[in-house]
C-alpha atoms as a PDB file:
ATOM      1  CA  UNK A   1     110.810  87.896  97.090  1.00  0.00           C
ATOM      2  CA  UNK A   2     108.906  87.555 100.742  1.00  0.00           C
ATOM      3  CA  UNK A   3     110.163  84.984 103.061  1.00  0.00           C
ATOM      4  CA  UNK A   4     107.006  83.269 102.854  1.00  0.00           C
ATOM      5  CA  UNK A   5     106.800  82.877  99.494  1.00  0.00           C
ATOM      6  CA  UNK A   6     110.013  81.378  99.387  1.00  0.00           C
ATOM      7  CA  UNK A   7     108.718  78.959 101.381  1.00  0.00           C
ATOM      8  CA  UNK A   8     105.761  78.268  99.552  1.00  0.00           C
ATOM      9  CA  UNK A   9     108.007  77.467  96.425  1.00  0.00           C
ATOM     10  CA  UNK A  10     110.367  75.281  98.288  1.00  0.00           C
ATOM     11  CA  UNK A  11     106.952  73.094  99.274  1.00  0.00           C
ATOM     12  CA  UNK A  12     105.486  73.250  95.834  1.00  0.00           C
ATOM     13  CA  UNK A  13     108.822  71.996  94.159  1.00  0.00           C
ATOM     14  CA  UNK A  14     109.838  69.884  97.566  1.00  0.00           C
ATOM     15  CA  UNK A  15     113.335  71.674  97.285  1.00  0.00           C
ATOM     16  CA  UNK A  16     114.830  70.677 100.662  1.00  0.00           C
ATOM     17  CA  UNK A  17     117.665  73.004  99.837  1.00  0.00           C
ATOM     18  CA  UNK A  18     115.498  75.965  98.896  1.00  0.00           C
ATOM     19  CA  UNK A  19     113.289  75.050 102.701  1.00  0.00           C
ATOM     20  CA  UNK A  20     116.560  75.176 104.570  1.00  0.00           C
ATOM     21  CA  UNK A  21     117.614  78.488 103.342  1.00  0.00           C
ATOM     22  CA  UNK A  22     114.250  79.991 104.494  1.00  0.00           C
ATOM     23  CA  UNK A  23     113.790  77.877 107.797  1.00  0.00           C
ATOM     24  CA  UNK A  24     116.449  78.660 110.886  1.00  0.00           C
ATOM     25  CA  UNK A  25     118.127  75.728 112.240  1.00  0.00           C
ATOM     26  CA  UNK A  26     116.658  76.305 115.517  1.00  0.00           C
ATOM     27  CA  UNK A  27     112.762  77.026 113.485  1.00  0.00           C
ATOM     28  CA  UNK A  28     109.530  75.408 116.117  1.00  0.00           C
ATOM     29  CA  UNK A  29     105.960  75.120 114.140  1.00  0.00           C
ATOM     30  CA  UNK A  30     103.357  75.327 117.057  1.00  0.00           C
ATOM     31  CA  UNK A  31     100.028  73.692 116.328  1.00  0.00           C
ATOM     32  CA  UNK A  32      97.151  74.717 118.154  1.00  0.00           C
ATOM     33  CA  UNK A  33      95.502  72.295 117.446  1.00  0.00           C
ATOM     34  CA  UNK A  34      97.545  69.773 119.848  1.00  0.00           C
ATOM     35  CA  UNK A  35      99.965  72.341 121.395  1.00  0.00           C
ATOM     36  CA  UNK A  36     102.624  69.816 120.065  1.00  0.00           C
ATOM     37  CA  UNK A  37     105.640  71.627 119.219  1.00  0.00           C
ATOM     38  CA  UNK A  38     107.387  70.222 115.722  1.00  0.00           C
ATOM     39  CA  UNK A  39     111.248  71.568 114.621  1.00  0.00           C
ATOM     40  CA  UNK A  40     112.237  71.876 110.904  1.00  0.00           C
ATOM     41  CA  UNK A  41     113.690  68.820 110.533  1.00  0.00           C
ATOM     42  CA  UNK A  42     110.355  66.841 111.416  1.00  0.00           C
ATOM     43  CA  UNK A  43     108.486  69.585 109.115  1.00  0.00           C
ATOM     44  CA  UNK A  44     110.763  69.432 106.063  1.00  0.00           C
ATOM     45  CA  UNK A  45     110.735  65.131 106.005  1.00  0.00           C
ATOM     46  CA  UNK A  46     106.829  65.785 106.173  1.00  0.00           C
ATOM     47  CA  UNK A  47     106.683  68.237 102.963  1.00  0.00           C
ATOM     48  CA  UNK A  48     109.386  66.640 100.968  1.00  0.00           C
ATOM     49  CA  UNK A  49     107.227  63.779 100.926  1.00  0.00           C
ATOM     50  CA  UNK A  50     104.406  61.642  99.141  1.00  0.00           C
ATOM     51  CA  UNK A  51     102.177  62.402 102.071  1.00  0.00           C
ATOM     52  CA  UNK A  52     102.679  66.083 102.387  1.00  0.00           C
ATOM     53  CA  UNK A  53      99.377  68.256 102.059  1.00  0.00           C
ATOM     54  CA  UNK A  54      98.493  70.329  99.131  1.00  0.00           C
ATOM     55  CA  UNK A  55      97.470  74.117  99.414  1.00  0.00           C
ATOM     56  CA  UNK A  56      95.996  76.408  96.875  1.00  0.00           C
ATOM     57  CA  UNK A  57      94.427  80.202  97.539  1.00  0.00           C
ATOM     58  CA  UNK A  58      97.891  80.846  98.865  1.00  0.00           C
ATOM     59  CA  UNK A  59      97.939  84.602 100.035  1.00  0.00           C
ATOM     60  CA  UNK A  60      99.877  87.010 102.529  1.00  0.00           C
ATOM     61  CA  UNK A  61      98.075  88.913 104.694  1.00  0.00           C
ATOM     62  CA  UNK A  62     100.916  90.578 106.356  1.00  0.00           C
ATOM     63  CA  UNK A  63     104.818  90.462 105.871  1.00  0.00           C
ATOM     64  CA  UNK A  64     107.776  92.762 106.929  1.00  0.00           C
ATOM     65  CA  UNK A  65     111.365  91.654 108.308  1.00  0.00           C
ATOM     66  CA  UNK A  66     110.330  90.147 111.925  1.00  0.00           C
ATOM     67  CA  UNK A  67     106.416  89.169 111.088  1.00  0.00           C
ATOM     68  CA  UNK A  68     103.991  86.994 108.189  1.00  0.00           C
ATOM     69  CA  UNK A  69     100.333  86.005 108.566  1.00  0.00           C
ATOM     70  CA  UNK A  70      99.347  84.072 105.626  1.00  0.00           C
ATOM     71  CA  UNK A  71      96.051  82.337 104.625  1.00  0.00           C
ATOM     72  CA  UNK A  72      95.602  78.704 102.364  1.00  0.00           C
ATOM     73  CA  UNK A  73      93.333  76.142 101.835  1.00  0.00           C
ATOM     74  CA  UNK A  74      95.148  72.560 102.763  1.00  0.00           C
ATOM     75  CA  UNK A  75      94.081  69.296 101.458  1.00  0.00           C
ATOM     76  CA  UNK A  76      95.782  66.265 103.449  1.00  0.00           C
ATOM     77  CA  UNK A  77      95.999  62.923 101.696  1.00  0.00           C
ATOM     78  CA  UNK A  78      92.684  61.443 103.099  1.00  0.00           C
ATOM     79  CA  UNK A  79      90.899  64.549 101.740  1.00  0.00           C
ATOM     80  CA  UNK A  80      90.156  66.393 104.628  1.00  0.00           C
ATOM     81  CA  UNK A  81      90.083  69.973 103.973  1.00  0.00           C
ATOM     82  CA  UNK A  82      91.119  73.020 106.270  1.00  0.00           C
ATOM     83  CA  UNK A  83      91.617  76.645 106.268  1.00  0.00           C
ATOM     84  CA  UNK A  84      94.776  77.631 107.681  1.00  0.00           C
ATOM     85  CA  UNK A  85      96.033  80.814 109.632  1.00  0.00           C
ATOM     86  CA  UNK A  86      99.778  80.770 110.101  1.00  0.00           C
ATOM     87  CA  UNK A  87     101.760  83.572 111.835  1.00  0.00           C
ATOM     88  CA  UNK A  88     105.437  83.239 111.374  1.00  0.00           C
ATOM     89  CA  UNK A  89     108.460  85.089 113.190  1.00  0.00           C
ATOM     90  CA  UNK A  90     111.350  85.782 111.006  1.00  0.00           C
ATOM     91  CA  UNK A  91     114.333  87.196 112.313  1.00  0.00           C
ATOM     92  CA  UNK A  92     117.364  87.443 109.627  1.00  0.00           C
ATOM     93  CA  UNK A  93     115.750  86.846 107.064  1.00  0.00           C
ATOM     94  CA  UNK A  94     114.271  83.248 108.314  1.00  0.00           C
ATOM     95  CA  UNK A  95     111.238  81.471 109.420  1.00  0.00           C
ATOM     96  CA  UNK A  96     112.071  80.974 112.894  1.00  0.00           C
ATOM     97  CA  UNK A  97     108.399  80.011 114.544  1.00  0.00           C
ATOM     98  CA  UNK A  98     105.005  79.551 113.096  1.00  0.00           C
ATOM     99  CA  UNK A  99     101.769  79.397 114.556  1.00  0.00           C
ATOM    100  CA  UNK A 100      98.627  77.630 113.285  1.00  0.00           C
ATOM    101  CA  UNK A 101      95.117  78.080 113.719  1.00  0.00           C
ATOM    102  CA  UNK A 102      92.677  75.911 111.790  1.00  0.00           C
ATOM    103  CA  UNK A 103      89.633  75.474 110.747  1.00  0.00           C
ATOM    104  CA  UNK A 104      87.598  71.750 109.617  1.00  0.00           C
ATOM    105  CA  UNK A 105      86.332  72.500 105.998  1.00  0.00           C
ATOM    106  CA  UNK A 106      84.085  70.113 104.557  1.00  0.00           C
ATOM    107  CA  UNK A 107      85.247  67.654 101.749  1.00  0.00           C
END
């Protein structure tokens, strides 16, 4: 199974165990958006919880053992909408960086 969709099932089932396997210790989610800089720990307290965004039209563009670009559709819990672009570095088997790029999509 692809690192990334791993990933996605740890987030759809918030297994924290499952998200730690796939995320390095040492894993840094840059937003674009903000050019705030957010480690696993942060990220993982985020999707584990009640206010963690939904996503559906999951797909991979692109995976192999040091690269993923994936594509969803995220809904945030005061229904904004936005189409996301995430590049993610894997070395070892696990997410070790990810880079977003998104896009306002109307509610």
């Amino acid at each position: 199974m692809s690192v990334i969709k791993k990933l996605w099932d740890a987030e759809e089932n918030k297994d924290l165990a499952q998200f730690n396997e796939v995320m390095s210790e040492d894993f840094v989610w840059v937003k674009h958006s903000t050019g705030e800089e957010i480690g696993r720990d942060v990220l993982a307290t985020w999707f584990m919880s009640d206010d963690a965004p939904t996503s559906e039209n999951n797909r991979i563009i692109y995976e192999n053992d040091e690269i993923g670009v994936a594509h969803s559709f995220v809904t945030f819990k005061d229904g904004s909408r936005q189409a996301v672009m995430v590049v993610y570095t894997i070395k070892d088997g696990k997410i070790i960086r990810s880079e977003t790029g998104a896009t306002d999509m109307p509610k």
